[in-house]
PDB file of N, CA and C in Angstrom:
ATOM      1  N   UNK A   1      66.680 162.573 121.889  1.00  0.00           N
ATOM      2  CA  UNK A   1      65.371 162.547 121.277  1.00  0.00           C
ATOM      3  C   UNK A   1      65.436 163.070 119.849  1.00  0.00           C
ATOM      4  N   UNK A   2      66.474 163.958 119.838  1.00  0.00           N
ATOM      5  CA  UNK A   2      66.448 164.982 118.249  1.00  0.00           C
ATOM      6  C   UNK A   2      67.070 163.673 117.281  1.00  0.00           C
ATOM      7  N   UNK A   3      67.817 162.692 117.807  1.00  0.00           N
ATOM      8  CA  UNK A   3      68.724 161.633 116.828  1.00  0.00           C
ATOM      9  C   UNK A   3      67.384 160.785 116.774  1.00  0.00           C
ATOM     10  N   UNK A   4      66.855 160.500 117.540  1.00  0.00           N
ATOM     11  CA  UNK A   4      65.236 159.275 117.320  1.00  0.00           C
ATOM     12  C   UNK A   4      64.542 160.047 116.118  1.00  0.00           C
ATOM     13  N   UNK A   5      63.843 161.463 115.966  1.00  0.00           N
ATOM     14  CA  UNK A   5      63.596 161.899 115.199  1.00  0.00           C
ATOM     15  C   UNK A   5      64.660 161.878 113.652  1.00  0.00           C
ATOM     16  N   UNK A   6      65.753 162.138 114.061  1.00  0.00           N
ATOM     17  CA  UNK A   6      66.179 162.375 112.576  1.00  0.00           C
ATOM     18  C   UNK A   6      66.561 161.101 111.829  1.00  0.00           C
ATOM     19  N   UNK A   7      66.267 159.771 112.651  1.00  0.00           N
ATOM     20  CA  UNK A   7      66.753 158.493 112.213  1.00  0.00           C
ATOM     21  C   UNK A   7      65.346 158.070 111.877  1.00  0.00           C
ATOM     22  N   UNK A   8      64.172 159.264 111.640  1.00  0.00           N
ATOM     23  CA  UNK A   8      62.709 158.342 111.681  1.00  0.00           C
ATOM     24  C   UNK A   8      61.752 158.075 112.000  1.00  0.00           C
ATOM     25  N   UNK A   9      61.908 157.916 113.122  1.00  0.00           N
ATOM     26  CA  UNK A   9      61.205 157.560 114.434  1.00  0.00           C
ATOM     27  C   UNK A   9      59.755 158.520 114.754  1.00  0.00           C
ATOM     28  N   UNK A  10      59.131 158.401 114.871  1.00  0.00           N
ATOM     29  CA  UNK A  10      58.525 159.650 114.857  1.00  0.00           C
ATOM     30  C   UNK A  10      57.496 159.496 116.656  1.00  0.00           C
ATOM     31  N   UNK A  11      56.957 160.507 117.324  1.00  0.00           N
ATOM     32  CA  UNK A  11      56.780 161.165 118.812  1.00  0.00           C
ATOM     33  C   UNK A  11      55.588 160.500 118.413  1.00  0.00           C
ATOM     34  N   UNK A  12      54.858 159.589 120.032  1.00  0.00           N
ATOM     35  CA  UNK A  12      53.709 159.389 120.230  1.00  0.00           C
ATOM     36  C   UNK A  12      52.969 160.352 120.960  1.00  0.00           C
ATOM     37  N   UNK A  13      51.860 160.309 121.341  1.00  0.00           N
ATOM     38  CA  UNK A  13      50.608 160.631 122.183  1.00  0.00           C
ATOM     39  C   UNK A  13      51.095 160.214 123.910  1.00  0.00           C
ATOM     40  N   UNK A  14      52.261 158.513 124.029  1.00  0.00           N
ATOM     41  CA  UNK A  14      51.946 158.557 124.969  1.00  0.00           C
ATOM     42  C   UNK A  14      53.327 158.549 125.738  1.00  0.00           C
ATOM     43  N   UNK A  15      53.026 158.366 127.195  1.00  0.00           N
ATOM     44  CA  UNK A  15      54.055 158.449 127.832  1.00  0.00           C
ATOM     45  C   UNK A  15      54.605 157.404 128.210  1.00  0.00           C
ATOM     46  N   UNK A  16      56.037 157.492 128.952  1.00  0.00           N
ATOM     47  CA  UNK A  16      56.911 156.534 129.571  1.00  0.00           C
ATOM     48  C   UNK A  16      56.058 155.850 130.648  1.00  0.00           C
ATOM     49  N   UNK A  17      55.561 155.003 131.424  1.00  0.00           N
ATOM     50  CA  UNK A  17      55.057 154.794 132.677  1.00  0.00           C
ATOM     51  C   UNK A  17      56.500 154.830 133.276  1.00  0.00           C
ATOM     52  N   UNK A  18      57.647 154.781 133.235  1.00  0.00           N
ATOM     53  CA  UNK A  18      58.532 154.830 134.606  1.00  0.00           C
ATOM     54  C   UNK A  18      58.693 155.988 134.807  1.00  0.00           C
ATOM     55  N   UNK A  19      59.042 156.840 133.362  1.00  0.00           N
ATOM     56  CA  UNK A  19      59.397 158.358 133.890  1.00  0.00           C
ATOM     57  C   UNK A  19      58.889 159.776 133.026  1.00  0.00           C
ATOM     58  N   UNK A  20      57.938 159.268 132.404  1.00  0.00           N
ATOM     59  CA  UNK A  20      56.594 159.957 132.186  1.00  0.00           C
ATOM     60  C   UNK A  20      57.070 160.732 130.799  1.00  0.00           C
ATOM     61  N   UNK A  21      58.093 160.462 130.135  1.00  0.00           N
ATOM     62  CA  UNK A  21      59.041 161.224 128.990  1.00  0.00           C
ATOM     63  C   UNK A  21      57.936 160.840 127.602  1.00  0.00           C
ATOM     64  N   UNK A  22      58.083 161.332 126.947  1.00  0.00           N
ATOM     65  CA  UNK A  22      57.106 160.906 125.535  1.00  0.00           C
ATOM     66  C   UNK A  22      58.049 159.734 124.871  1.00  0.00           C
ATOM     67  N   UNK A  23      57.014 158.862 124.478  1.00  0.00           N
ATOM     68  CA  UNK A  23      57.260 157.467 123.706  1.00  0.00           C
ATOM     69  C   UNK A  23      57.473 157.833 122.376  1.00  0.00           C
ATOM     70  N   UNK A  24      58.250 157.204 121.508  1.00  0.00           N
ATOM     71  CA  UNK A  24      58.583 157.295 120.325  1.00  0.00           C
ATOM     72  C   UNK A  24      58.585 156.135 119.787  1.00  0.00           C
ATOM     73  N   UNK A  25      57.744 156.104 118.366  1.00  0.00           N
ATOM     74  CA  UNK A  25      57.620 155.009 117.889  1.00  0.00           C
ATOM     75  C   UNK A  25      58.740 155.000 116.424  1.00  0.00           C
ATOM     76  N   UNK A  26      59.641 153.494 116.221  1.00  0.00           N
ATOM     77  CA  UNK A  26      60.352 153.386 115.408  1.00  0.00           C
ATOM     78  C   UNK A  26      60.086 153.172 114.536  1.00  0.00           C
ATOM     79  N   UNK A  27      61.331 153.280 113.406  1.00  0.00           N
ATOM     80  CA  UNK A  27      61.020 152.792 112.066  1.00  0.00           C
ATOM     81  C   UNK A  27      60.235 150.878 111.856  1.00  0.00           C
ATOM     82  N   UNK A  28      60.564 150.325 112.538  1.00  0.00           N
ATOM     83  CA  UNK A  28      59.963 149.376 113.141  1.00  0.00           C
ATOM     84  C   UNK A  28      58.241 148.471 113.755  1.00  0.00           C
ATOM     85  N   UNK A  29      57.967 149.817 114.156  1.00  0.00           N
ATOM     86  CA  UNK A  29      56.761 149.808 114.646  1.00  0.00           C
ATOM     87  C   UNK A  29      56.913 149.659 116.090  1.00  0.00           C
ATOM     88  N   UNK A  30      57.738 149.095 116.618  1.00  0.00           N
ATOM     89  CA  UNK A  30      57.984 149.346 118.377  1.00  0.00           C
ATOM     90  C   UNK A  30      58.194 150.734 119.111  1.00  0.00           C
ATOM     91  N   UNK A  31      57.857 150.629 120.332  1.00  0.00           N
ATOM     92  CA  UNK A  31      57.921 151.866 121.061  1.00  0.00           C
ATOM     93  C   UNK A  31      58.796 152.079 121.864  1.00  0.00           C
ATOM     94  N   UNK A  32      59.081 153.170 122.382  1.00  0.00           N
ATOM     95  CA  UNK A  32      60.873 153.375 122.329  1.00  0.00           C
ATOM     96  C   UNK A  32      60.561 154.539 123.662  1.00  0.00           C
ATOM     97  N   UNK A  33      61.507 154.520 124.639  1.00  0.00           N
ATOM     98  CA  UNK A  33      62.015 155.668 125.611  1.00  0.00           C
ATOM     99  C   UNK A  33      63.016 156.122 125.468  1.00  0.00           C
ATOM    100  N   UNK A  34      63.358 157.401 124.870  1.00  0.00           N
ATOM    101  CA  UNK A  34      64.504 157.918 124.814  1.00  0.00           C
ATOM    102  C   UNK A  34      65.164 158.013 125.763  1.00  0.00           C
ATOM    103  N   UNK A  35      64.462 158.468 127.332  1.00  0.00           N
ATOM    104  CA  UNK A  35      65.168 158.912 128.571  1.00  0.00           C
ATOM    105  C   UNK A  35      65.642 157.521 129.148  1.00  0.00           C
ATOM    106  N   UNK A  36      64.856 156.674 129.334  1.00  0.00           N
ATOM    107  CA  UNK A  36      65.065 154.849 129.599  1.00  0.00           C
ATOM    108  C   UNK A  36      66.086 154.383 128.863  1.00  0.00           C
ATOM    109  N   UNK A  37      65.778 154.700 127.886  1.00  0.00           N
ATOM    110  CA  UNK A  37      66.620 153.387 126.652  1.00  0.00           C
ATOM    111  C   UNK A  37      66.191 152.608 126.882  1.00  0.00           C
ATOM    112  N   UNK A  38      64.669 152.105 126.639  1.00  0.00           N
ATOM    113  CA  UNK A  38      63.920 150.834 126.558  1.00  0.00           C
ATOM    114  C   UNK A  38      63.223 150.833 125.596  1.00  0.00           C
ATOM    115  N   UNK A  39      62.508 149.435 125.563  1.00  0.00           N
ATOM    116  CA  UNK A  39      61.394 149.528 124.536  1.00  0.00           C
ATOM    117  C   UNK A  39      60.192 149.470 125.539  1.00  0.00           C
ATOM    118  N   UNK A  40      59.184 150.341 125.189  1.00  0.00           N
ATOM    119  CA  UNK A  40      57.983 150.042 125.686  1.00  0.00           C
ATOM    120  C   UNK A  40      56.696 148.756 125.391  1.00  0.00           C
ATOM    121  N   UNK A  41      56.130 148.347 125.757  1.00  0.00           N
ATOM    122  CA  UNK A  41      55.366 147.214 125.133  1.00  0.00           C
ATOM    123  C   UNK A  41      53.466 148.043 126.255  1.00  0.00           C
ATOM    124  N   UNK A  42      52.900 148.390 125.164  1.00  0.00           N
ATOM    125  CA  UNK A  42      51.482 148.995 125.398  1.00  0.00           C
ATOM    126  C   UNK A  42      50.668 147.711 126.090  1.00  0.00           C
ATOM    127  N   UNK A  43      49.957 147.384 127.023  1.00  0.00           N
ATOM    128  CA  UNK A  43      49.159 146.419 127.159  1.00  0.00           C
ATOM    129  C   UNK A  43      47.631 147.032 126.977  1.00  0.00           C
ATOM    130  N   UNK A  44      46.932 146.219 126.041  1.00  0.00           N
ATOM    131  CA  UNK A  44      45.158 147.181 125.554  1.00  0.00           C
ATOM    132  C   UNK A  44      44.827 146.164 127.106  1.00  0.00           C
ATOM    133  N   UNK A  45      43.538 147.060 127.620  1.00  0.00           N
ATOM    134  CA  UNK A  45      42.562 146.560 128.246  1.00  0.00           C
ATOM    135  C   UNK A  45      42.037 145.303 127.794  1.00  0.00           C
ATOM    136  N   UNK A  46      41.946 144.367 128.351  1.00  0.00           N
ATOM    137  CA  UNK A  46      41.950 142.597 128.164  1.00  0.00           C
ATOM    138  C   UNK A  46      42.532 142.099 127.832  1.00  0.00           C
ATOM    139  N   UNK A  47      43.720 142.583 126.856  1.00  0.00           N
ATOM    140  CA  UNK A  47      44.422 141.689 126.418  1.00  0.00           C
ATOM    141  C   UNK A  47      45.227 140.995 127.713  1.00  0.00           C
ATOM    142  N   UNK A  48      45.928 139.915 127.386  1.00  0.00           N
ATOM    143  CA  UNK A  48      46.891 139.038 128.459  1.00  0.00           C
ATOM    144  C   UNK A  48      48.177 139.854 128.709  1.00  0.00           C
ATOM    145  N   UNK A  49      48.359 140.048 129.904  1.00  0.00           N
ATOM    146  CA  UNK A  49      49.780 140.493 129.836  1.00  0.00           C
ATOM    147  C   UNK A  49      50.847 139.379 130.080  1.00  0.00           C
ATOM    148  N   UNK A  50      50.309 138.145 130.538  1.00  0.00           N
ATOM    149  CA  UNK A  50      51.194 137.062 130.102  1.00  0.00           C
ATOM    150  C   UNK A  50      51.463 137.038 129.141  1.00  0.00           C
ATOM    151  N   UNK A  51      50.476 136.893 127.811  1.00  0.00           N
ATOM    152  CA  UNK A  51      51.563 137.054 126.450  1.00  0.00           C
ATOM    153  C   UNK A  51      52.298 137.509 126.444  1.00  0.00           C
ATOM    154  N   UNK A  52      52.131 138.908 126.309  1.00  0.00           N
ATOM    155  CA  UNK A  52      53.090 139.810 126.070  1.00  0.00           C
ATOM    156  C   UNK A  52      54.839 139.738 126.344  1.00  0.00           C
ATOM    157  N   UNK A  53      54.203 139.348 127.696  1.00  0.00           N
ATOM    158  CA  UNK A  53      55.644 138.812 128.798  1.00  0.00           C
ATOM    159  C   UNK A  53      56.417 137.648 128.096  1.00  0.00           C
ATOM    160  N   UNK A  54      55.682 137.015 127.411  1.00  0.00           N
ATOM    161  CA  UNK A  54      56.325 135.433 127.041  1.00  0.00           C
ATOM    162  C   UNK A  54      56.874 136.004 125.816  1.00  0.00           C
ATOM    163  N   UNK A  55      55.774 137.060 124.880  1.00  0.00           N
ATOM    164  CA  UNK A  55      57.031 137.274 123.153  1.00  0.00           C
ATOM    165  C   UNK A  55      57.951 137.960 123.846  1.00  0.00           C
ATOM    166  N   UNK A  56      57.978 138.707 124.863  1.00  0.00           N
ATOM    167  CA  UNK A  56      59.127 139.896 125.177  1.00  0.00           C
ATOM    168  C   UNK A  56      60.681 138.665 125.250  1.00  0.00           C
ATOM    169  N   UNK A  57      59.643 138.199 126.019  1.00  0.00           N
ATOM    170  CA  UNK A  57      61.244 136.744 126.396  1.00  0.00           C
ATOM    171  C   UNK A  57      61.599 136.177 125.577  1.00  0.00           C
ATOM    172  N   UNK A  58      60.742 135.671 124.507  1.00  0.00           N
ATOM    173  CA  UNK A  58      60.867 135.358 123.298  1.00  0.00           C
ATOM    174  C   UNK A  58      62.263 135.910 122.300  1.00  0.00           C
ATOM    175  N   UNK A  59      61.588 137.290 122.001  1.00  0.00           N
ATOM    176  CA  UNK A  59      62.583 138.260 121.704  1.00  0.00           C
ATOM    177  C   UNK A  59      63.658 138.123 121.716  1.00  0.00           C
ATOM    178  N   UNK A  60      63.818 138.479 123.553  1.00  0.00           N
ATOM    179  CA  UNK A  60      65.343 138.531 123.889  1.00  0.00           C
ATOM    180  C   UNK A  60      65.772 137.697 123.629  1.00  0.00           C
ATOM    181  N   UNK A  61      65.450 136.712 123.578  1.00  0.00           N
ATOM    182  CA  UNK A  61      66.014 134.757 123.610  1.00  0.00           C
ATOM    183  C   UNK A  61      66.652 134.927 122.617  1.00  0.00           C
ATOM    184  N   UNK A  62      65.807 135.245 121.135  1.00  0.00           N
ATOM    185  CA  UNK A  62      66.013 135.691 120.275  1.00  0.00           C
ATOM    186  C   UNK A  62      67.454 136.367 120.169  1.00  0.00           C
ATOM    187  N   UNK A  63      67.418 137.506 120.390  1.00  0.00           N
ATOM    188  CA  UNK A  63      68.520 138.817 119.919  1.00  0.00           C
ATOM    189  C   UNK A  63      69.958 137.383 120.412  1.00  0.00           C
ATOM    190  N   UNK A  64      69.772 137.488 121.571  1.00  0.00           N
ATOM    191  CA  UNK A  64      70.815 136.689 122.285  1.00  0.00           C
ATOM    192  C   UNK A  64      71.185 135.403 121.471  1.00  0.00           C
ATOM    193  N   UNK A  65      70.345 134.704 121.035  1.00  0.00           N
ATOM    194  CA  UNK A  65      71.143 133.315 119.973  1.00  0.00           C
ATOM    195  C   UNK A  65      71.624 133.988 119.026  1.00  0.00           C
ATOM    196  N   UNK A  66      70.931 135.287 118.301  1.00  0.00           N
ATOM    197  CA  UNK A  66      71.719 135.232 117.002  1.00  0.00           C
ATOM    198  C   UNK A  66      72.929 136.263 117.757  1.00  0.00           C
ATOM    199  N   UNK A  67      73.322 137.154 118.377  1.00  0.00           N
ATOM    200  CA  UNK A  67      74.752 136.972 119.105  1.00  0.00           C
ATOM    201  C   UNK A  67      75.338 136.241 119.001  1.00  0.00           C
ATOM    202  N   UNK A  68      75.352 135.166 119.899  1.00  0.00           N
ATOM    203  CA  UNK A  68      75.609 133.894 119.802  1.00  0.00           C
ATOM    204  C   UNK A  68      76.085 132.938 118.415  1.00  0.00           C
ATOM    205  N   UNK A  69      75.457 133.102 117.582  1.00  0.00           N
ATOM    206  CA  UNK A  69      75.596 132.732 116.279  1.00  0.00           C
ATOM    207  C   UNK A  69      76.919 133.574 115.738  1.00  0.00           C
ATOM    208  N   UNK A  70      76.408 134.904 115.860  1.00  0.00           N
ATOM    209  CA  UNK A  70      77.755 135.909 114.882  1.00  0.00           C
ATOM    210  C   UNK A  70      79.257 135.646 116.300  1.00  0.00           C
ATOM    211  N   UNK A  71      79.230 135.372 117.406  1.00  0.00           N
ATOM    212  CA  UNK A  71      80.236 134.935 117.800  1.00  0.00           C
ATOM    213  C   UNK A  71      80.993 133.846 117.152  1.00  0.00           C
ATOM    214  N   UNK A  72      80.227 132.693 116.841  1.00  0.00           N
ATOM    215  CA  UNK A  72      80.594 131.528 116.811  1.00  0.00           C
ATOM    216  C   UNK A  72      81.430 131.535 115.247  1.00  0.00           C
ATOM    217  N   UNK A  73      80.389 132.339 114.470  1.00  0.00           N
ATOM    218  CA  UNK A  73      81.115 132.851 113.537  1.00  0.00           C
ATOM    219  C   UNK A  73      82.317 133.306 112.835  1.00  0.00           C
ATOM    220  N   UNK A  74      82.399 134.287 113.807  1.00  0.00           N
ATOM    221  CA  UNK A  74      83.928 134.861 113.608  1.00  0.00           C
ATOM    222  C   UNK A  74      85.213 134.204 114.134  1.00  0.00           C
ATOM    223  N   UNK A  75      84.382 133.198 115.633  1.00  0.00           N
ATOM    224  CA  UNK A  75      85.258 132.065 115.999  1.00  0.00           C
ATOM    225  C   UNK A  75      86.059 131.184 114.870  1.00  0.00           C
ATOM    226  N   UNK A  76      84.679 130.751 113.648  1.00  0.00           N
ATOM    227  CA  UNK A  76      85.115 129.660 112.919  1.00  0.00           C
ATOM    228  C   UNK A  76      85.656 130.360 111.746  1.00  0.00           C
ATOM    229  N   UNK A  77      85.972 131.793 111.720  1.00  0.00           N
ATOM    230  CA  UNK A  77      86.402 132.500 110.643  1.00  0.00           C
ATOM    231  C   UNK A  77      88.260 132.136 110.534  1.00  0.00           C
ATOM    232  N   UNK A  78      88.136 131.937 111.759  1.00  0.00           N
ATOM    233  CA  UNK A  78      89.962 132.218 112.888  1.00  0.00           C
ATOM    234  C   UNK A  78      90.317 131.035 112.695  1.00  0.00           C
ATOM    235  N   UNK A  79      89.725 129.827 113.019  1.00  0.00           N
ATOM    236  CA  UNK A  79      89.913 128.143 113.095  1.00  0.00           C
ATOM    237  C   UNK A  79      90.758 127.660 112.278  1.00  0.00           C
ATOM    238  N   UNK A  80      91.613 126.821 112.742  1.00  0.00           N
ATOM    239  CA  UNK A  80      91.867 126.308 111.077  1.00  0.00           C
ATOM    240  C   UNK A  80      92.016 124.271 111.891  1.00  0.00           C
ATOM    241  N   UNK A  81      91.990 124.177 113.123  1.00  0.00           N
ATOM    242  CA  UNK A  81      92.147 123.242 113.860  1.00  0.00           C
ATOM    243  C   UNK A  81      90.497 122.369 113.555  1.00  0.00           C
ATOM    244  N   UNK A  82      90.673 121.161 113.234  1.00  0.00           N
ATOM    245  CA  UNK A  82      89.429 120.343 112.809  1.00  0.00           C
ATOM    246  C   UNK A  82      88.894 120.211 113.736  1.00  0.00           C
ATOM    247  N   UNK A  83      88.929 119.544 115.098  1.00  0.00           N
ATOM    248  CA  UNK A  83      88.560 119.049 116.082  1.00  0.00           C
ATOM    249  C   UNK A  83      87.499 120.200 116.906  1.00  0.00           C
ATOM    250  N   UNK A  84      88.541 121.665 116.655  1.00  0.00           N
ATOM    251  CA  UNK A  84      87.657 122.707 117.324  1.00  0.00           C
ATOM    252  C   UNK A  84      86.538 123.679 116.621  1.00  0.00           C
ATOM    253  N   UNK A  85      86.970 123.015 114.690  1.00  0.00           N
ATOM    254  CA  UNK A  85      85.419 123.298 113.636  1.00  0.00           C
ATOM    255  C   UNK A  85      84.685 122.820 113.884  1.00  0.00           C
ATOM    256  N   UNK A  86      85.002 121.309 114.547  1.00  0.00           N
ATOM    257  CA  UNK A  86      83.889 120.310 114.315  1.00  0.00           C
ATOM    258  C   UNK A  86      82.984 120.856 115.847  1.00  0.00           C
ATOM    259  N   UNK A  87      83.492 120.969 116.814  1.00  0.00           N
ATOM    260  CA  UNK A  87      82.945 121.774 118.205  1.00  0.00           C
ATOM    261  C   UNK A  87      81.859 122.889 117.610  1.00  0.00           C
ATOM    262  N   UNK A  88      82.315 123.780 116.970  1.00  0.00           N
ATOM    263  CA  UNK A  88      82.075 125.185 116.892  1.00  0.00           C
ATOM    264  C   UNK A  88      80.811 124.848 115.727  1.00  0.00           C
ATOM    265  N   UNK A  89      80.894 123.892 114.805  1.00  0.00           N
ATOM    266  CA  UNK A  89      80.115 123.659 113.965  1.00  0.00           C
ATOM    267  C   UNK A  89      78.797 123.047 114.844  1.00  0.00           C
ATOM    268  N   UNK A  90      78.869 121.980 115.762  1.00  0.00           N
ATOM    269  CA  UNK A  90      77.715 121.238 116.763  1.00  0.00           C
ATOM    270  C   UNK A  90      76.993 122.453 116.836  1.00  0.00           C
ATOM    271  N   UNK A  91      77.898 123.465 117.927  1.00  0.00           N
ATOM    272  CA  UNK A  91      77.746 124.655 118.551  1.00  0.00           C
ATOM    273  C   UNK A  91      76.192 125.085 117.621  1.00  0.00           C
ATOM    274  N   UNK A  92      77.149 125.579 116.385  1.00  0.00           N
ATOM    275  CA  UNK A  92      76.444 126.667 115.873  1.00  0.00           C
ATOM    276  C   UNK A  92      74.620 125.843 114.991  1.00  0.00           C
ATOM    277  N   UNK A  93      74.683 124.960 114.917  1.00  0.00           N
ATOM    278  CA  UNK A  93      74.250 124.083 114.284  1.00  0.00           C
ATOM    279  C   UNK A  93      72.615 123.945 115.560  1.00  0.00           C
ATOM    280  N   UNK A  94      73.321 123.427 116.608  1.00  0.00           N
ATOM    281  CA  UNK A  94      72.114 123.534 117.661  1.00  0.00           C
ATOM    282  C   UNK A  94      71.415 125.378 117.878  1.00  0.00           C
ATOM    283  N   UNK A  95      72.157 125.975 118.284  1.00  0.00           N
ATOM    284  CA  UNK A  95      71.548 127.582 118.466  1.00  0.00           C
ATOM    285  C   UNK A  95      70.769 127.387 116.721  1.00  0.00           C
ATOM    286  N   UNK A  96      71.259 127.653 115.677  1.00  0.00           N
ATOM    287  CA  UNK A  96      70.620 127.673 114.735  1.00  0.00           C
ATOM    288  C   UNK A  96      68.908 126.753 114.405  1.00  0.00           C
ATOM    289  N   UNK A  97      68.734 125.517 115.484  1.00  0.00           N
ATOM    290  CA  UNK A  97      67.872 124.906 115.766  1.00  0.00           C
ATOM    291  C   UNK A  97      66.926 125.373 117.081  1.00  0.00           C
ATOM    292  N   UNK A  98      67.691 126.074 117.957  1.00  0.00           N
ATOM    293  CA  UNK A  98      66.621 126.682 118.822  1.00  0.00           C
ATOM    294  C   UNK A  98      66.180 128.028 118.207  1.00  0.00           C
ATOM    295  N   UNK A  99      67.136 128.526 117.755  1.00  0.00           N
ATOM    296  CA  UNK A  99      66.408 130.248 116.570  1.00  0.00           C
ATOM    297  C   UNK A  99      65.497 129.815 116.273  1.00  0.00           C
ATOM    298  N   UNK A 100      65.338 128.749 115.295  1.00  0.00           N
ATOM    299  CA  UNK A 100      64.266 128.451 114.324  1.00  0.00           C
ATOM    300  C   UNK A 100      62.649 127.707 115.224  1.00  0.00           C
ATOM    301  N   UNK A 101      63.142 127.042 116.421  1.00  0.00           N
ATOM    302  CA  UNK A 101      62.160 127.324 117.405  1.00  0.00           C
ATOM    303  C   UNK A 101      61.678 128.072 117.700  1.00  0.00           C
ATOM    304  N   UNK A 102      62.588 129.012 118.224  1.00  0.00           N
ATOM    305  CA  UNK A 102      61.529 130.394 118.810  1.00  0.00           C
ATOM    306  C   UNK A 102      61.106 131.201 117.937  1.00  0.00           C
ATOM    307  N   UNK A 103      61.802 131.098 116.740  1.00  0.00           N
ATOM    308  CA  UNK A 103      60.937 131.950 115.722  1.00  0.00           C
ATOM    309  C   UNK A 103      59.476 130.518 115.213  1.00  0.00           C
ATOM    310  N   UNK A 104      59.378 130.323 115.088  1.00  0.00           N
ATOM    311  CA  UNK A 104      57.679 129.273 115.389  1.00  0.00           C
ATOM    312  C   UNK A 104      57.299 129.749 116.207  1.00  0.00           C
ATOM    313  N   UNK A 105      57.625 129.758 117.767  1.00  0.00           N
ATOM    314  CA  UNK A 105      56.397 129.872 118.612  1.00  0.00           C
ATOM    315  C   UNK A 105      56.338 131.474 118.502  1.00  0.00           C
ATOM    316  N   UNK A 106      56.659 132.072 118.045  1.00  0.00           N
ATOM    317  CA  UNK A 106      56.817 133.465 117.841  1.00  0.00           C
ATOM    318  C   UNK A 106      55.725 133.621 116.265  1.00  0.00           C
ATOM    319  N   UNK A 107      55.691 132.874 115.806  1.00  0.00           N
ATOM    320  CA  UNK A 107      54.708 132.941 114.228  1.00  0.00           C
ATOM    321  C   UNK A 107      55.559 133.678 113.342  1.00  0.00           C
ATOM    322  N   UNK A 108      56.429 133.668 112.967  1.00  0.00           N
ATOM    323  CA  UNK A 108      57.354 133.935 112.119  1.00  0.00           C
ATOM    324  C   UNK A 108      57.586 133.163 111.250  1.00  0.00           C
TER     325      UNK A 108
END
């Protein structure tokens, strides 16, 4: 908790719902469990918690292509074989087309 603070972060009002620890909000604006190692996501009264559920997936989808991307990367850093640029290039070329999807339905 003392490294969340000294990287920034600064202590909310509220708590963990799994294990009741104080939430910390990041440099970011997201909310954070130190004891979890999660991110929290607040749901207000009416809002949908289907949304929520769908950017969360969103997200991850997210983090995970551009992985994906810096793999493919360092793959084609190594390459010097055409047949397996031209692979790695399709590769990277499509993920780079679903990123740019989910960042749309995401409003980005």
């Amino acid at each position: 908790m003392a490294d969340l603070l000294r990287q920034g972060a600064t202590l909310t009002e509220l708590a963990c719902p799994a294990c009741a620890s104080p939430i910390f909000r990041l440099g970011d604006g997201k909310l954070w469990c130190a004891k979890c190692k999660k991110r929290v996501i607040v749901v207000k009264e009416g809002e949908e918690s289907s949304k929520i559920t769908s950017m969360m997936a969103l997200e991850t989808l997210e983090t995970t292509l551009l992985g994906k991307v810096q793999e493919i990367q360092k793959k084609m850093q190594g390459e010097e074989r055409v047949e397996e640029l031209e692979k790695l290039s399709k590769t990277l070329s499509e993920l780079l087309e679903n990123l740019e999807k989910i960042r749309k339905m995401k409003g980005i």
